[in-house]
PDB file of N, CA and C in Angstrom:
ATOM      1  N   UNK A   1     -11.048 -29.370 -14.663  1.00  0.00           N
ATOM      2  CA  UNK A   1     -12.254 -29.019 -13.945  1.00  0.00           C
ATOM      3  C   UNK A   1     -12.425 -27.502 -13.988  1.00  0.00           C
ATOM      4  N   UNK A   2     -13.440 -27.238 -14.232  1.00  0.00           N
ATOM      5  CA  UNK A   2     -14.128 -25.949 -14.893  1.00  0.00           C
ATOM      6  C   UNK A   2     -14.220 -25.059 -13.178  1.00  0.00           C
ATOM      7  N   UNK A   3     -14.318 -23.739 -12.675  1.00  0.00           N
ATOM      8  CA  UNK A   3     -14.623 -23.211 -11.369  1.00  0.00           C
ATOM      9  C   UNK A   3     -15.978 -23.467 -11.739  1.00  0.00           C
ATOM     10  N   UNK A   4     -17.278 -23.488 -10.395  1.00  0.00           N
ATOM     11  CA  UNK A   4     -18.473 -23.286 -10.499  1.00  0.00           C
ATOM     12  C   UNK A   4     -18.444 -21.766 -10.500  1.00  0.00           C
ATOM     13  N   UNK A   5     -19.748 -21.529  -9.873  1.00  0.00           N
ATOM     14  CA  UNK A   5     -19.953 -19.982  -9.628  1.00  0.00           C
ATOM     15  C   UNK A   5     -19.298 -19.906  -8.610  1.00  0.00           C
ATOM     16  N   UNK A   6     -19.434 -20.287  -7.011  1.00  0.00           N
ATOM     17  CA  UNK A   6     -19.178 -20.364  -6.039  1.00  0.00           C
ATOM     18  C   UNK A   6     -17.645 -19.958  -5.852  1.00  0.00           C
ATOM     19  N   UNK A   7     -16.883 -20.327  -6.856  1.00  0.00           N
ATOM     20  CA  UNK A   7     -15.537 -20.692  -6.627  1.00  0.00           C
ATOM     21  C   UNK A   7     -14.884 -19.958  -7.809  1.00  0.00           C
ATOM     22  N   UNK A   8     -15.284 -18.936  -8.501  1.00  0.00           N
ATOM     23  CA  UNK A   8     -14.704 -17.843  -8.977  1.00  0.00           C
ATOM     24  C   UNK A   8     -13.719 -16.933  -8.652  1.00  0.00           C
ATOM     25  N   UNK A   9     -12.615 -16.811  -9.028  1.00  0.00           N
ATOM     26  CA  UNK A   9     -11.565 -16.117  -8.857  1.00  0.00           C
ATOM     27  C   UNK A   9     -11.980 -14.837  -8.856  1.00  0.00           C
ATOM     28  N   UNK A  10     -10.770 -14.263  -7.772  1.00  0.00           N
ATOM     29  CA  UNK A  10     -11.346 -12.543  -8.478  1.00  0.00           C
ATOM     30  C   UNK A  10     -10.777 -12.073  -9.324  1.00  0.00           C
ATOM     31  N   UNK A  11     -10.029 -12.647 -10.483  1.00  0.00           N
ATOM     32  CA  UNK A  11      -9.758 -11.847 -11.359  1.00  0.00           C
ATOM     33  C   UNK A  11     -10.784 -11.991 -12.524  1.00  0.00           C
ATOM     34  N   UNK A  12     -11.984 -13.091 -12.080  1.00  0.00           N
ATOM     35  CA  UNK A  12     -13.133 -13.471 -12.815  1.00  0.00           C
ATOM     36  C   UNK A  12     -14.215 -12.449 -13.009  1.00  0.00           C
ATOM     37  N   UNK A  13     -14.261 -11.762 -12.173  1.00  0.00           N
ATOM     38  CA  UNK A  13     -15.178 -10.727 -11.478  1.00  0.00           C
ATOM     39  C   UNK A  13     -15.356  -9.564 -12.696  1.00  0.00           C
ATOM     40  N   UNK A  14     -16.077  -9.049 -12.533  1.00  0.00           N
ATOM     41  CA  UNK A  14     -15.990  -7.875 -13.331  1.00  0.00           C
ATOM     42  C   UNK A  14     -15.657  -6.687 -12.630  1.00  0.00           C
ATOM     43  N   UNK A  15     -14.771  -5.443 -13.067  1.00  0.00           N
ATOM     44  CA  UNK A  15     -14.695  -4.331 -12.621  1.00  0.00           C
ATOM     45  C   UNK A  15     -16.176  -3.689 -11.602  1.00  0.00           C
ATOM     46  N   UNK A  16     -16.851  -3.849 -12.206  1.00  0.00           N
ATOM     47  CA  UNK A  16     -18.304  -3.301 -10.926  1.00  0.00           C
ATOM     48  C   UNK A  16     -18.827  -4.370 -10.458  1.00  0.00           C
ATOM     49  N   UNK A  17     -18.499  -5.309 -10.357  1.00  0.00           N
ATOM     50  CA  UNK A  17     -18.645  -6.878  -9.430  1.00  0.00           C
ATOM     51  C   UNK A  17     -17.678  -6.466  -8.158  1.00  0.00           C
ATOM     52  N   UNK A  18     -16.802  -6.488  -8.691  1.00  0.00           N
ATOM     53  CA  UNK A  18     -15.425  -6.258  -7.678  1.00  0.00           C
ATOM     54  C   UNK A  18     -15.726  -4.971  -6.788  1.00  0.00           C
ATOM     55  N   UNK A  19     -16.391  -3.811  -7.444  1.00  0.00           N
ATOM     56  CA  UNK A  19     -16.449  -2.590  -6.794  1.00  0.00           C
ATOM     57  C   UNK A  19     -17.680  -2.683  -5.599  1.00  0.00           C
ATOM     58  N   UNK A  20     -18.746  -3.436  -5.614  1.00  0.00           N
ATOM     59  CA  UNK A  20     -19.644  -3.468  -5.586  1.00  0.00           C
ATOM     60  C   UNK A  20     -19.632  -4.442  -4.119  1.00  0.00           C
ATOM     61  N   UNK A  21     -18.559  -5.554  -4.350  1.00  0.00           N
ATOM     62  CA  UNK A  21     -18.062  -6.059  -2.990  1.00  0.00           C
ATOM     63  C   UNK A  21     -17.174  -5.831  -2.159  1.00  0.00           C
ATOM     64  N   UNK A  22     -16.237  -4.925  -2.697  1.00  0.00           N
ATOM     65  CA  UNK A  22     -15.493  -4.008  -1.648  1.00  0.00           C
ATOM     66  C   UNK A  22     -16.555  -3.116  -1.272  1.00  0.00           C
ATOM     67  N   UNK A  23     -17.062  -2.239  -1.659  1.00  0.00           N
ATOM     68  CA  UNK A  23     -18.506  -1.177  -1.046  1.00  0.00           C
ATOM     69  C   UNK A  23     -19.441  -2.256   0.303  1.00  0.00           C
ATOM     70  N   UNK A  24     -19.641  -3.219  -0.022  1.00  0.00           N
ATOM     71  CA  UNK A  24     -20.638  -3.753   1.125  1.00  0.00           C
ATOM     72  C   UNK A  24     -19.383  -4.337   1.954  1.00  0.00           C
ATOM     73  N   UNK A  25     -18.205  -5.066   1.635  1.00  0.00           N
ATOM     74  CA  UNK A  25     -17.529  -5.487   2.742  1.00  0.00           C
ATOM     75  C   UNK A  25     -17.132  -4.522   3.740  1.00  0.00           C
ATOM     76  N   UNK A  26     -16.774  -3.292   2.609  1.00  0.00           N
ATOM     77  CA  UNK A  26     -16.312  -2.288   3.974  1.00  0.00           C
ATOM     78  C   UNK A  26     -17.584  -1.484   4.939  1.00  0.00           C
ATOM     79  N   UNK A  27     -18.599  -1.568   3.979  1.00  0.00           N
ATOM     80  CA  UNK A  27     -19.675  -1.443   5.067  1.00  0.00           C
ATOM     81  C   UNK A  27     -20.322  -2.257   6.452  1.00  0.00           C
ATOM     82  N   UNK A  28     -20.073  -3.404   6.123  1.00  0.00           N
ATOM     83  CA  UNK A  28     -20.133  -4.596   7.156  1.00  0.00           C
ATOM     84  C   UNK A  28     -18.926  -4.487   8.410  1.00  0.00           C
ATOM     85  N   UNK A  29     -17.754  -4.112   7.858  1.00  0.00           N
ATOM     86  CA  UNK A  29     -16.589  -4.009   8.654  1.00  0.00           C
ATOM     87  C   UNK A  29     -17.135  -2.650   9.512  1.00  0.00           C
ATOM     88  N   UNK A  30     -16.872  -2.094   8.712  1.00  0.00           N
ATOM     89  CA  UNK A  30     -17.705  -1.002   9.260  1.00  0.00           C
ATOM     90  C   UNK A  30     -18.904  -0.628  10.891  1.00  0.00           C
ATOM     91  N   UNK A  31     -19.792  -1.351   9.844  1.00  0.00           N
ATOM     92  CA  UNK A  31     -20.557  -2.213  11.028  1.00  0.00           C
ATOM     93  C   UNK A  31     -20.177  -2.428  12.416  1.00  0.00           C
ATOM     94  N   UNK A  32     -19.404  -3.281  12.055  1.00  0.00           N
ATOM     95  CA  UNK A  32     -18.998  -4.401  12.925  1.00  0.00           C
ATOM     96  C   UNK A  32     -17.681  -3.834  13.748  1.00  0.00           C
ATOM     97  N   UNK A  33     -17.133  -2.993  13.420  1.00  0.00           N
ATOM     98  CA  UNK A  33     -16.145  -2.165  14.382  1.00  0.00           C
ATOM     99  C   UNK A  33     -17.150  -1.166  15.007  1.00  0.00           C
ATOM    100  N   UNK A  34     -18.183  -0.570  14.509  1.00  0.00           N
ATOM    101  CA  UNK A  34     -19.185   0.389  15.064  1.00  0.00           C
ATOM    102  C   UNK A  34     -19.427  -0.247  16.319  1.00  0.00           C
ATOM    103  N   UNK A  35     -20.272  -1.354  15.859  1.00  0.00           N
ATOM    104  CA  UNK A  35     -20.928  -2.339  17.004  1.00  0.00           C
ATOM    105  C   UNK A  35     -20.296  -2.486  18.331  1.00  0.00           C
ATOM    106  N   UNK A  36     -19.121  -2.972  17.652  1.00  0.00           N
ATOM    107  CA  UNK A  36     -18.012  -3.370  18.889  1.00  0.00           C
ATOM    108  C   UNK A  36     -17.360  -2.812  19.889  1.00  0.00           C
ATOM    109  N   UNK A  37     -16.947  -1.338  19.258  1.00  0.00           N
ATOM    110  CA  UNK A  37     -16.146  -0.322  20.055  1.00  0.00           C
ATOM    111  C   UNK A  37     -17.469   0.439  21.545  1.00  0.00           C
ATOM    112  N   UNK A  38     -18.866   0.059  20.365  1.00  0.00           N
ATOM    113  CA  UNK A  38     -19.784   0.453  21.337  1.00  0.00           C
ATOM    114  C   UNK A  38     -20.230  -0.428  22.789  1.00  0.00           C
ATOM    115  N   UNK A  39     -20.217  -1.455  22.013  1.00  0.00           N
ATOM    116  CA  UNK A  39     -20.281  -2.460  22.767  1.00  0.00           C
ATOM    117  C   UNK A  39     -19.294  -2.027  24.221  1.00  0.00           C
ATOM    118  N   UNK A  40     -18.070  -2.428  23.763  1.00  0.00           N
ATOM    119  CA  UNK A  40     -17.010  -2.188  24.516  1.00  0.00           C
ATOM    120  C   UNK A  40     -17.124  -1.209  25.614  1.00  0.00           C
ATOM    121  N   UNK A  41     -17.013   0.172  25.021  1.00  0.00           N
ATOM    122  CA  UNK A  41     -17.308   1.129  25.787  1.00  0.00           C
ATOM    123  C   UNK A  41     -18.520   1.284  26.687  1.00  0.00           C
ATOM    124  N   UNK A  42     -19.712   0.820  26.246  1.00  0.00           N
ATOM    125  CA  UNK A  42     -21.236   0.981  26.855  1.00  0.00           C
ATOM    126  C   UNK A  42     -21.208   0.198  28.257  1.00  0.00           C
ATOM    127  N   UNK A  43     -21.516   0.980  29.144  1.00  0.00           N
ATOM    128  CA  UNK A  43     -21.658   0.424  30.816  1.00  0.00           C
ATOM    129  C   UNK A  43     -23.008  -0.786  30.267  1.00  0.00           C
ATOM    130  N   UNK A  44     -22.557  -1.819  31.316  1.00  0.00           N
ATOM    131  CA  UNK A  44     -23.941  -2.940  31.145  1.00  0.00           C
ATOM    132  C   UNK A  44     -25.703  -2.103  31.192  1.00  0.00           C
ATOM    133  N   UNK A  45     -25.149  -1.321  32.071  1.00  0.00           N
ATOM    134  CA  UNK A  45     -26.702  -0.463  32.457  1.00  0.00           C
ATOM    135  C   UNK A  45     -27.266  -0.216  31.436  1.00  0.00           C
ATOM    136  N   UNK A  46     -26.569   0.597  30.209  1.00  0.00           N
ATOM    137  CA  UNK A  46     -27.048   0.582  29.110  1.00  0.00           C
ATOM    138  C   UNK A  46     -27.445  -0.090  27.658  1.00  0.00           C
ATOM    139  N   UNK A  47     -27.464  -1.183  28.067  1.00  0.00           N
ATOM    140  CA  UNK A  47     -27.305  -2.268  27.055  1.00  0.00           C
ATOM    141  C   UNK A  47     -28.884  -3.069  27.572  1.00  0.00           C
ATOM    142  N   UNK A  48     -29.354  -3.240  26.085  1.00  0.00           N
ATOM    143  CA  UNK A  48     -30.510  -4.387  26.533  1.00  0.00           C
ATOM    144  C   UNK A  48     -30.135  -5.342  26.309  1.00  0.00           C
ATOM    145  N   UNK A  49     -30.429  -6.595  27.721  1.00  0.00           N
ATOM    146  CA  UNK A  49     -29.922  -7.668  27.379  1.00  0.00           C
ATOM    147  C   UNK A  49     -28.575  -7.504  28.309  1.00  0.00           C
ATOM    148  N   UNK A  50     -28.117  -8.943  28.189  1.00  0.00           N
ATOM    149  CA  UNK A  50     -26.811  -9.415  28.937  1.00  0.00           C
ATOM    150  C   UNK A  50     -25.349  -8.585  27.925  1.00  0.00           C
ATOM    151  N   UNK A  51     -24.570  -8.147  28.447  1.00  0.00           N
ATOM    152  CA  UNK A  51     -23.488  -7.753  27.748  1.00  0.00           C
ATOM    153  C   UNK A  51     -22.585  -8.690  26.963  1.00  0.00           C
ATOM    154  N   UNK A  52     -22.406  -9.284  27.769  1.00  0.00           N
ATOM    155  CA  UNK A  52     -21.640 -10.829  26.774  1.00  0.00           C
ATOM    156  C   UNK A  52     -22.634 -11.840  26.088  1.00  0.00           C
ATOM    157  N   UNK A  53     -23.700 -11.864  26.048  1.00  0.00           N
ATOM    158  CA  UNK A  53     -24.372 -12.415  24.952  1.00  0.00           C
ATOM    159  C   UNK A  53     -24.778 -11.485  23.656  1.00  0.00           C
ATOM    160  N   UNK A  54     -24.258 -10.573  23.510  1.00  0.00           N
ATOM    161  CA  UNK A  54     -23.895  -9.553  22.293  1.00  0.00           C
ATOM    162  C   UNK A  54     -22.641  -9.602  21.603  1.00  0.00           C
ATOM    163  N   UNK A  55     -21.678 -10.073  22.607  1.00  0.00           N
ATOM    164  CA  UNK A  55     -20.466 -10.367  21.848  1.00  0.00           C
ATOM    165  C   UNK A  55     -20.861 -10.842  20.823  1.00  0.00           C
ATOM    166  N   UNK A  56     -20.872 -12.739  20.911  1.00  0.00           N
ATOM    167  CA  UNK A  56     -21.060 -13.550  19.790  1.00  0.00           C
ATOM    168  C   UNK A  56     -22.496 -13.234  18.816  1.00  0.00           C
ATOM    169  N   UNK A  57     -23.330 -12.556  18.973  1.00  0.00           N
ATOM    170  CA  UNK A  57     -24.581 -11.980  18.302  1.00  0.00           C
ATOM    171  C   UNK A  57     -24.137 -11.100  16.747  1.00  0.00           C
ATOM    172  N   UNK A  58     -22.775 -10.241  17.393  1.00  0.00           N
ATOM    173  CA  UNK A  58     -22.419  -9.380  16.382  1.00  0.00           C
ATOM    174  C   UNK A  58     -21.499 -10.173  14.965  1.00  0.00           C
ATOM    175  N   UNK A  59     -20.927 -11.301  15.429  1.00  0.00           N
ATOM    176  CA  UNK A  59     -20.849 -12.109  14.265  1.00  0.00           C
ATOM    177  C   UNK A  59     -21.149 -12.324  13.297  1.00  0.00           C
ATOM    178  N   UNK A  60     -22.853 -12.640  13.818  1.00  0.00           N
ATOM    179  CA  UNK A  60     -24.100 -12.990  12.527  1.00  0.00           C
ATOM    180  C   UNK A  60     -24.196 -12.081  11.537  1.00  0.00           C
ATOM    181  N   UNK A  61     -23.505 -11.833  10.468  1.00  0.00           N
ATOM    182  CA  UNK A  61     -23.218 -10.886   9.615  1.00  0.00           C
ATOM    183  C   UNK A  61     -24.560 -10.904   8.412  1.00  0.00           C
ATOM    184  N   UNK A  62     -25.397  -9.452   8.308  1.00  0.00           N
ATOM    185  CA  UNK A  62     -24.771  -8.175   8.790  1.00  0.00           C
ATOM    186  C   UNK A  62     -25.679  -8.188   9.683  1.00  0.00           C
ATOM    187  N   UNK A  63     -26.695  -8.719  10.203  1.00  0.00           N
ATOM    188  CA  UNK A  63     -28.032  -8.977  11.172  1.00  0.00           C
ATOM    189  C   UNK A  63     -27.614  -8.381  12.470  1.00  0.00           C
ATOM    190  N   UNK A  64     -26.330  -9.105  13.328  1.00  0.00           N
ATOM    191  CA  UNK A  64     -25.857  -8.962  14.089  1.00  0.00           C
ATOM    192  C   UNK A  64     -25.572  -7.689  15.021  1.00  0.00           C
ATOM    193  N   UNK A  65     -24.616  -6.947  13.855  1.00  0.00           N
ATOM    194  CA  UNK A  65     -23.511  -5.466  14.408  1.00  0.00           C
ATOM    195  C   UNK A  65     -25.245  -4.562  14.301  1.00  0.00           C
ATOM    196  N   UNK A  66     -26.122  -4.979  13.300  1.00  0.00           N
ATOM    197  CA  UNK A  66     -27.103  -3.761  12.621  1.00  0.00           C
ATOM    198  C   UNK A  66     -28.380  -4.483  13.887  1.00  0.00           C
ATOM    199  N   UNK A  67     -29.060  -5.373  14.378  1.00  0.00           N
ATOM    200  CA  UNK A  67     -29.412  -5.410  15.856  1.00  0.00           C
ATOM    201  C   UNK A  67     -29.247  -4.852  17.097  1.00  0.00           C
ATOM    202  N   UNK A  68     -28.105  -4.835  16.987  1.00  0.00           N
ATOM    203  CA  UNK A  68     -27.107  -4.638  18.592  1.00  0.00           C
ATOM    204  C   UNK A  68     -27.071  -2.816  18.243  1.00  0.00           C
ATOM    205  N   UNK A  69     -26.717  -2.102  17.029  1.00  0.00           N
ATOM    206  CA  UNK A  69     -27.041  -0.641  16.852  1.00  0.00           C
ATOM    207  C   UNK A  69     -28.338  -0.254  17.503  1.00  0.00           C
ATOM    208  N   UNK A  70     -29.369  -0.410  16.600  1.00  0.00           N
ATOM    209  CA  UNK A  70     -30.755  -0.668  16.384  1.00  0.00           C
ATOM    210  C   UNK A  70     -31.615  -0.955  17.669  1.00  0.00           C
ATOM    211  N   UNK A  71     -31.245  -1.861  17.983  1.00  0.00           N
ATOM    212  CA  UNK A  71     -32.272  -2.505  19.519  1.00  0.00           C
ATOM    213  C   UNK A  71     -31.110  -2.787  20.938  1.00  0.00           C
ATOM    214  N   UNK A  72     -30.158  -3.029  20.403  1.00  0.00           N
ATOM    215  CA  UNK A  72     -29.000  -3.223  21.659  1.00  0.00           C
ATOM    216  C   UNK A  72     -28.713  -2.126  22.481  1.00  0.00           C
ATOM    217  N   UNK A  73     -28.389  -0.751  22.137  1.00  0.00           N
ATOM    218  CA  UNK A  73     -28.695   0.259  22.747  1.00  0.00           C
ATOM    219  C   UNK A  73     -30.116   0.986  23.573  1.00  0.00           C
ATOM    220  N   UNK A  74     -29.530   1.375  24.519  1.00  0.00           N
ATOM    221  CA  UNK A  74     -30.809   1.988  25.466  1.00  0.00           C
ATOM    222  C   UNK A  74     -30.572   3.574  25.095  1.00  0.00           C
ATOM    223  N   UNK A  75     -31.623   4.557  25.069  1.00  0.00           N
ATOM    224  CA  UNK A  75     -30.979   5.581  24.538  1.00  0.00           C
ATOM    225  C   UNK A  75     -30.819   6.658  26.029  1.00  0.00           C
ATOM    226  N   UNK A  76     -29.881   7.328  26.063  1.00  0.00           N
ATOM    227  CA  UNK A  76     -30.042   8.156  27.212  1.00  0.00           C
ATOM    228  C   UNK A  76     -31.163   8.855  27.619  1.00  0.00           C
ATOM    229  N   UNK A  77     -31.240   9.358  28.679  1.00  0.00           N
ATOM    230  CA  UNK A  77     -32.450  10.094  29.006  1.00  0.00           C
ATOM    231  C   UNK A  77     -31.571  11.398  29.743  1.00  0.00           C
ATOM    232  N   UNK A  78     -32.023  12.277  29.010  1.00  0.00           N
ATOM    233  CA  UNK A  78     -31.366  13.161  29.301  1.00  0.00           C
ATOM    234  C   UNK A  78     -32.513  14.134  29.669  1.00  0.00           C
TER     235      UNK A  78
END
């Protein structure tokens, strides 16, 4: 039995295939530790929306961590 596409090894990959998905995974991770640590740290006051219904939101990869940046934050008023 032959791999489909789906189910390609990575040694199948090409050198800028391979490069190309380490670059967006670590951007997503990225992301998604951004999101989180903010999350974490941010008093409820500042958060739109319920605080723990952002937890599981930031999951939804990459929609999620890049929402909760984007619109999840309230910005100070200084």
């Amino acid at each position: 039995m032959t791999p489909t596409r789906s189910h390609r090894r990575w040694s199948e990959f090409s050198d800028r295939q391979r490069t190309v998905i380490l670059a967006l995974a670590s951007i997503e991770l990225s992301l998604t530790a951004t999101a989180a640590a903010d999350l974490w740290r941010r008093p409820a006051g500042q958060i739109r929306g319920r605080k723990p219904l952002w937890w599981p939101f930031l999951i939804v990869q990459p929609f999620g961590p890049i929402s909760y940046l984007v619109l999840g934050r309230r910005t100070s008023s200084r």
